[in-house]
Protein backbone atom coordinates (compact mmCIF):
# COMPACT_ATOMS: atom_id res chain seq x y z
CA UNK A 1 -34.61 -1.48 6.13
CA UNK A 2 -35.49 -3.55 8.88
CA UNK A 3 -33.96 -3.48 12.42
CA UNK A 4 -31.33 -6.10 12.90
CA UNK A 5 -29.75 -7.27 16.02
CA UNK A 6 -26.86 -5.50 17.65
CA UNK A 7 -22.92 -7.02 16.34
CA UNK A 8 -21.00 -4.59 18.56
CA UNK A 9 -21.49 -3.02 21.67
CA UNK A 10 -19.16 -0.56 22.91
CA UNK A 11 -20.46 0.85 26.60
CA UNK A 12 -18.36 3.72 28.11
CA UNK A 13 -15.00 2.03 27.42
CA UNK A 14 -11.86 3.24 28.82
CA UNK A 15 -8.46 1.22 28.24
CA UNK A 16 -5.01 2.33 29.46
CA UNK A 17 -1.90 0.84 29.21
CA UNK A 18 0.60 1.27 32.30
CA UNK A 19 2.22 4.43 31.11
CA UNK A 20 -0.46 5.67 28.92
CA UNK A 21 -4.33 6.01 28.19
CA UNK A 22 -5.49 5.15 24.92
CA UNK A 23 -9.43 4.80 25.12
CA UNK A 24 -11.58 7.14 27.56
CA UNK A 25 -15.39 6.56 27.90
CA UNK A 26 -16.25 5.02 24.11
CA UNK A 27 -19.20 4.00 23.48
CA UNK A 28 -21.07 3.54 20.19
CA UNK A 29 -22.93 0.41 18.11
CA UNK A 30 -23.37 -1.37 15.19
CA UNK A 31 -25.94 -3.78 13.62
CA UNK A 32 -25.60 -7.22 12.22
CA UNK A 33 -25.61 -6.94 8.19
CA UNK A 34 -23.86 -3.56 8.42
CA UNK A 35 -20.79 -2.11 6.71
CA UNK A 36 -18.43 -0.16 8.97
CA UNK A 37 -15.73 1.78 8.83
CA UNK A 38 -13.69 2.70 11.84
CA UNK A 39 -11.32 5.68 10.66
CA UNK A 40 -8.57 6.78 12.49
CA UNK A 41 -4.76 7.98 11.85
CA UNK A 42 -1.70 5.88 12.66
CA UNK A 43 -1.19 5.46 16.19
CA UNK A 44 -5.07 6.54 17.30
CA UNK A 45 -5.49 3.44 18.97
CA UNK A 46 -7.06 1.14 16.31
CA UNK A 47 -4.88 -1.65 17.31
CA UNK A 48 -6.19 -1.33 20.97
CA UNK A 49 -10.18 -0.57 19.78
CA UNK A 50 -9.26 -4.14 17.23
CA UNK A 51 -8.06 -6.17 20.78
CA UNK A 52 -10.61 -5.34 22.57
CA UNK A 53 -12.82 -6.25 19.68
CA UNK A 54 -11.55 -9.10 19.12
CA UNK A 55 -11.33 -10.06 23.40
CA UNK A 56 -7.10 -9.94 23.24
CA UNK A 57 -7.80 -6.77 25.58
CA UNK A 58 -10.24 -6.37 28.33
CA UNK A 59 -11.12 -2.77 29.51
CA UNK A 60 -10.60 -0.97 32.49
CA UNK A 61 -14.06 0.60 32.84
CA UNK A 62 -17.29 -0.48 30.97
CA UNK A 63 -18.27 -3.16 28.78
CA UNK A 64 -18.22 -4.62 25.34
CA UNK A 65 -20.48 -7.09 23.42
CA UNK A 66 -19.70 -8.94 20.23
CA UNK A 67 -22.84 -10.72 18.81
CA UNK A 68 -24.21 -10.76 21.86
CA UNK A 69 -21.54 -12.36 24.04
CA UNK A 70 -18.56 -11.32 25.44
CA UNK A 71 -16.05 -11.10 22.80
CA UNK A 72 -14.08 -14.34 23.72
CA UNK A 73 -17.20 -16.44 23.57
CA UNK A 74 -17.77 -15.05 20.11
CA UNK A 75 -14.47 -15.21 18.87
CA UNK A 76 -15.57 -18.67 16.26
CA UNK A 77 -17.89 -16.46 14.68
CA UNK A 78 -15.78 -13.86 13.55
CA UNK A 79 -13.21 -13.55 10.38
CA UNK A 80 -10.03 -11.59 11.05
CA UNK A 81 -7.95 -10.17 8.05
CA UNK A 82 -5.19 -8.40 9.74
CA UNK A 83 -2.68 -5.84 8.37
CA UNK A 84 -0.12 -7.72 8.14
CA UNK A 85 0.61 -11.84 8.03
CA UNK A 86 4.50 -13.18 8.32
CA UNK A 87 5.20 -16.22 6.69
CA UNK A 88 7.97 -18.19 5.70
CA UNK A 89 8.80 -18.19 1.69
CA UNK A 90 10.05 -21.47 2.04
CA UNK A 91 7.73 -23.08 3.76
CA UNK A 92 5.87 -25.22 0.51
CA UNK A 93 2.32 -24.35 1.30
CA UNK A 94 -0.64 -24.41 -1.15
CA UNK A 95 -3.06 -21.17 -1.18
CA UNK A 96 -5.63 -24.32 -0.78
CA UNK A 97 -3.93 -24.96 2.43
CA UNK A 98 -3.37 -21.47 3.75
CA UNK A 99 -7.30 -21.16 3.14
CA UNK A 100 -8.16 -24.36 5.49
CA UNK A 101 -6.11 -23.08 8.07
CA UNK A 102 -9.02 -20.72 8.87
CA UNK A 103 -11.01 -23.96 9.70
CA UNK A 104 -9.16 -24.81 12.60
CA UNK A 105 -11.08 -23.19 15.57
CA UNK A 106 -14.60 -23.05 13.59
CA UNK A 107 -14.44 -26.76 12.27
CA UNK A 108 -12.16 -29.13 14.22
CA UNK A 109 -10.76 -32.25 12.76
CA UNK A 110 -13.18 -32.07 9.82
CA UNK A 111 -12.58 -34.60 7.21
CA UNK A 112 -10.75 -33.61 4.17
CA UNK A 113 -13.09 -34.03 1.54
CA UNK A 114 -15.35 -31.46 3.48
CA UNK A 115 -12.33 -28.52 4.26
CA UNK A 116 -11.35 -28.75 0.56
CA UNK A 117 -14.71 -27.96 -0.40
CA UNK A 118 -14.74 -24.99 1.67
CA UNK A 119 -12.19 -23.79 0.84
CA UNK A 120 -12.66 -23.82 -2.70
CA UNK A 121 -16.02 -22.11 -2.33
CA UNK A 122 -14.22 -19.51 -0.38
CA UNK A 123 -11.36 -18.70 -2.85
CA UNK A 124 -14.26 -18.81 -5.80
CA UNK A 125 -15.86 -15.82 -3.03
CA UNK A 126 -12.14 -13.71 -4.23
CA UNK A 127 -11.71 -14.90 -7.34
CA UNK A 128 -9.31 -16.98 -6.53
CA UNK A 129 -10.41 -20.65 -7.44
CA UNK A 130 -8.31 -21.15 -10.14
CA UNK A 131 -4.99 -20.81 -7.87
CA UNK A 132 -5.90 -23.20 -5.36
CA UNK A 133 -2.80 -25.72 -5.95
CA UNK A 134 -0.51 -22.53 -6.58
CA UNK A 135 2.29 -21.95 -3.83
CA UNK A 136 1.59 -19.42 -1.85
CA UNK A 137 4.82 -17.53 -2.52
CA UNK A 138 4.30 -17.32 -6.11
CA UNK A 139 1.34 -15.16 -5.75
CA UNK A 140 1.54 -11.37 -5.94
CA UNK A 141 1.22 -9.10 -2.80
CA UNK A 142 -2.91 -8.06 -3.46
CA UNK A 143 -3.94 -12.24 -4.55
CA UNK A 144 -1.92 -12.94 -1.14
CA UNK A 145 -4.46 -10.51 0.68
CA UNK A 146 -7.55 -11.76 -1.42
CA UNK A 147 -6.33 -15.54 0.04
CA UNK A 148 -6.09 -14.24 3.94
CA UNK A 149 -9.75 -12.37 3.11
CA UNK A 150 -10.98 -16.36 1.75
CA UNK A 151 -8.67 -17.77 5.24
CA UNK A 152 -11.24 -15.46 7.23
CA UNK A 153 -14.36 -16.79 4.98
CA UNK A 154 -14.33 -20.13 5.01
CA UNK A 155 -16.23 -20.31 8.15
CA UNK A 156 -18.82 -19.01 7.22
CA UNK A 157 -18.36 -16.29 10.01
CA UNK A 158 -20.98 -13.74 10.52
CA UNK A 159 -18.56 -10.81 11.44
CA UNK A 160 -15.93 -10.07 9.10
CA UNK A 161 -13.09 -7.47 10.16
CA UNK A 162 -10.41 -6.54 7.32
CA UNK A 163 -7.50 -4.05 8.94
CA UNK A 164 -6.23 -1.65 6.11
CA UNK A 165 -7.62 -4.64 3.82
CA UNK A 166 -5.86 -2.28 0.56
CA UNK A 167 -2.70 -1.95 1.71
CA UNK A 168 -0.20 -2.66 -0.59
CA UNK A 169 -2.93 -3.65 -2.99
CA UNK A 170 -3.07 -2.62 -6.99
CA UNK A 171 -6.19 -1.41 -8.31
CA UNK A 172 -7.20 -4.31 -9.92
CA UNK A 173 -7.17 -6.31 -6.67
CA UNK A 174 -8.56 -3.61 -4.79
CA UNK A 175 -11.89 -3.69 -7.21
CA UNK A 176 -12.06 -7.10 -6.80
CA UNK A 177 -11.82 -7.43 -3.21
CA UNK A 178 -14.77 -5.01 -3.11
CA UNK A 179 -17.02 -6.86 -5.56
CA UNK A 180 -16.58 -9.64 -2.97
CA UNK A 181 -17.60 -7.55 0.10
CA UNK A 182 -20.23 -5.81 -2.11
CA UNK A 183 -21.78 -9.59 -2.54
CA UNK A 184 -21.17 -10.24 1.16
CA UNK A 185 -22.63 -7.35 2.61
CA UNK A 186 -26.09 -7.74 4.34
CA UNK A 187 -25.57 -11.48 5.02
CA UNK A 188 -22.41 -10.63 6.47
CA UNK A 189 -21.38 -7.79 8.79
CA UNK A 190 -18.50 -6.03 7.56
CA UNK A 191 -15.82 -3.80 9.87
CA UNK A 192 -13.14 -2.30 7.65
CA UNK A 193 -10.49 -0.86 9.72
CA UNK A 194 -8.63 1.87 8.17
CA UNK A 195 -6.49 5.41 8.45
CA UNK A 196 -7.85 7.14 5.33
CA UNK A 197 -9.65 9.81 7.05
CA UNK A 198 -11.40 11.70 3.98
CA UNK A 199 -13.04 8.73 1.66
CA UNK A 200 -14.38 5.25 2.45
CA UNK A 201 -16.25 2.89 0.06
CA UNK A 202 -19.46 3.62 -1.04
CA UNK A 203 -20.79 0.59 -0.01
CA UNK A 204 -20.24 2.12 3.86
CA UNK A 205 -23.33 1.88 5.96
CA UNK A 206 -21.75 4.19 8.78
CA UNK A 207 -18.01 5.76 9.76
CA UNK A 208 -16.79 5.93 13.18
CA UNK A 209 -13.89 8.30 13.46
CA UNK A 210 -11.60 7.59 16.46
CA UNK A 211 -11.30 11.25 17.89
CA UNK A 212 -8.40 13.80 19.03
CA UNK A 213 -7.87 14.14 22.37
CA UNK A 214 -10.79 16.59 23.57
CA UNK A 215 -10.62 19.62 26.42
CA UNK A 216 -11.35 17.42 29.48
CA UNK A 217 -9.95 14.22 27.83
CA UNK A 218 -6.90 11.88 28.35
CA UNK A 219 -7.56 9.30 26.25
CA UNK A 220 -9.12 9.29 22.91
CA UNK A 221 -13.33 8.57 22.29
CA UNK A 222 -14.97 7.14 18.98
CA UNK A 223 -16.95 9.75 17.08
CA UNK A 224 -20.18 8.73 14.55
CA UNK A 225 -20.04 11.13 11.40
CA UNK A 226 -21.87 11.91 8.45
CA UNK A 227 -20.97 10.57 5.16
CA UNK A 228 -22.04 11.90 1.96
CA UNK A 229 -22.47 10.38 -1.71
CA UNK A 230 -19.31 12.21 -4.07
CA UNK A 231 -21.08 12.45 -7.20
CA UNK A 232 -19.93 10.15 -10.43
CA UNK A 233 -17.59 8.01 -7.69
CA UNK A 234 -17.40 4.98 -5.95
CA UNK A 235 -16.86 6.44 -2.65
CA UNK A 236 -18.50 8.36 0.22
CA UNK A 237 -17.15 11.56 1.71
CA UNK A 238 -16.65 11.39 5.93
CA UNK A 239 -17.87 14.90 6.93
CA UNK A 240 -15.55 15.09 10.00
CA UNK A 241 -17.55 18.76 10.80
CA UNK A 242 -20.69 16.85 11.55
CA UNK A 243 -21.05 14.12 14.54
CA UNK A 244 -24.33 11.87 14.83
CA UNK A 245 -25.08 10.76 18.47
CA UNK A 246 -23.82 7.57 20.19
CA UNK A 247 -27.24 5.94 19.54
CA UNK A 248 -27.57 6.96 16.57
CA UNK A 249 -28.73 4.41 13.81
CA UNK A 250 -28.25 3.83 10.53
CA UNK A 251 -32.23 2.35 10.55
CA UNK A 252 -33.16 5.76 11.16
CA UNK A 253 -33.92 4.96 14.91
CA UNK A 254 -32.52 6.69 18.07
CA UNK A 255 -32.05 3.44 20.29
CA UNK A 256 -29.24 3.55 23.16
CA UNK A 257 -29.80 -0.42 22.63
CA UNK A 258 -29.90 -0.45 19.31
């Protein structure tokens, strides 16, 4: 496998909030055309690691790069699927129209014609196609997720970042939402942010595990571990008993920058 550039550059972070520090001295990388899971248990501080990520957060000591920028200036060229998304039931809106709302900031006033027909070519990315004049309300709670996953496609972003993307997802939606990141991955780097702290997807490239608080340690670091192949299954074991350096690489290359 050839080395890619770096997508996300972590660089002794620390973060704290007024009354309390969440992030002490994190560093750790990623490659473009990657799949990543960051693993941690409610309340770890993957909200805070996703701000920061995303440039919602600045830290209090160190540094962090998103595709080579700070993480505002990249903020067009990533898709964000988050947890959770309010909306009104009322509100008549087509799953066509919920898609080109991810055009906004990456597209401007586009013309029609053009949004439509990303949009569709997004939702055929989940699945989806066929629903594209469908309320929105009328869909079940996993298609709603597949349509926010084709929201944060249609621009054609080159970071992708799904937060618990199967919660509250059936099986059958959950499979599908993979095949789509399965096709994805390589052209598009994948962060899957999640508290399942045993399994991830085999098609995971490398697991970060956001740590316990250590002797010595306030705040919480981010830990590389090993994952292992579970025979006859669809999944990789996180062997939380063995860490992998900071620098370490999924290219097989020890490489503080990357």
């Amino acid at each position: 496998m050839s080395k890619q550039a770096v997508a996300l550059q972590f660089s002794s972070v620390s973060f704290s909030y007024p009354s309390l520090t969440v992030l002490e001295d994190v560093t750790f990388h990623f490659h473009e055309g990657e799949f990543i899971a960051l693993v941690g248990p409610n309340g770890s501080g993957k909200t805070t690691l996703l701000k920061l990520i995303l440039g919602l957060e600045a830290p209090a000591n160190g540094s962090v790069a998103l595709l080579g920028q700070s993480p505002k200036k990249s903020r067009a060229l990533v898709g964000y699927v988050p947890q959770h998304a309010s909306y009104d039931p009322s509100f008549p809106i087509s799953v066509l129209e919920v898609v080109r709302m991810g055009l906004v900031e990456a597209q401007g006033r586009s013309a029609a014609r053009i949004a439509n027909v990303l949009a569709l070519d997004a939702l055929r990315q989940v699945e989806l196609a066929d629903l594209a004049d469908r309320p929105y309300r009328a869909l079940s709670g996993g298609q709603r997720r597949r349509v926010l996953v084709a929201r944060a496609l249609v621009s054609r972003p080159r970071m992708l970042i799904l937060d618990e993307p199967t919660a509250n997802m059936d099986k059958v939606s959950e499979h599908r939402l993979f095949a789509t990141l399965e096709h994805l991955k390589g052209g598009t780097t994948i962060l899957i942010v999640t508290h399942d702290m045993r399994l991830v997807s085999s098609l995971t490239d490398r697991v970060f595990c956001i740590d316990a608080h250590k002797e010595g340690k306030v705040g919480r670091t981010v830990v590389q571990h090993v994952l292992e192949k579970v025979e006859e299954a669809d999944v990789k074991r996180v062997r939380h008993d063995v860490e992998l350096s900071p620098d370490a690489c999924a290219f097989g290359e020890e490489d503080a920058n990357g």
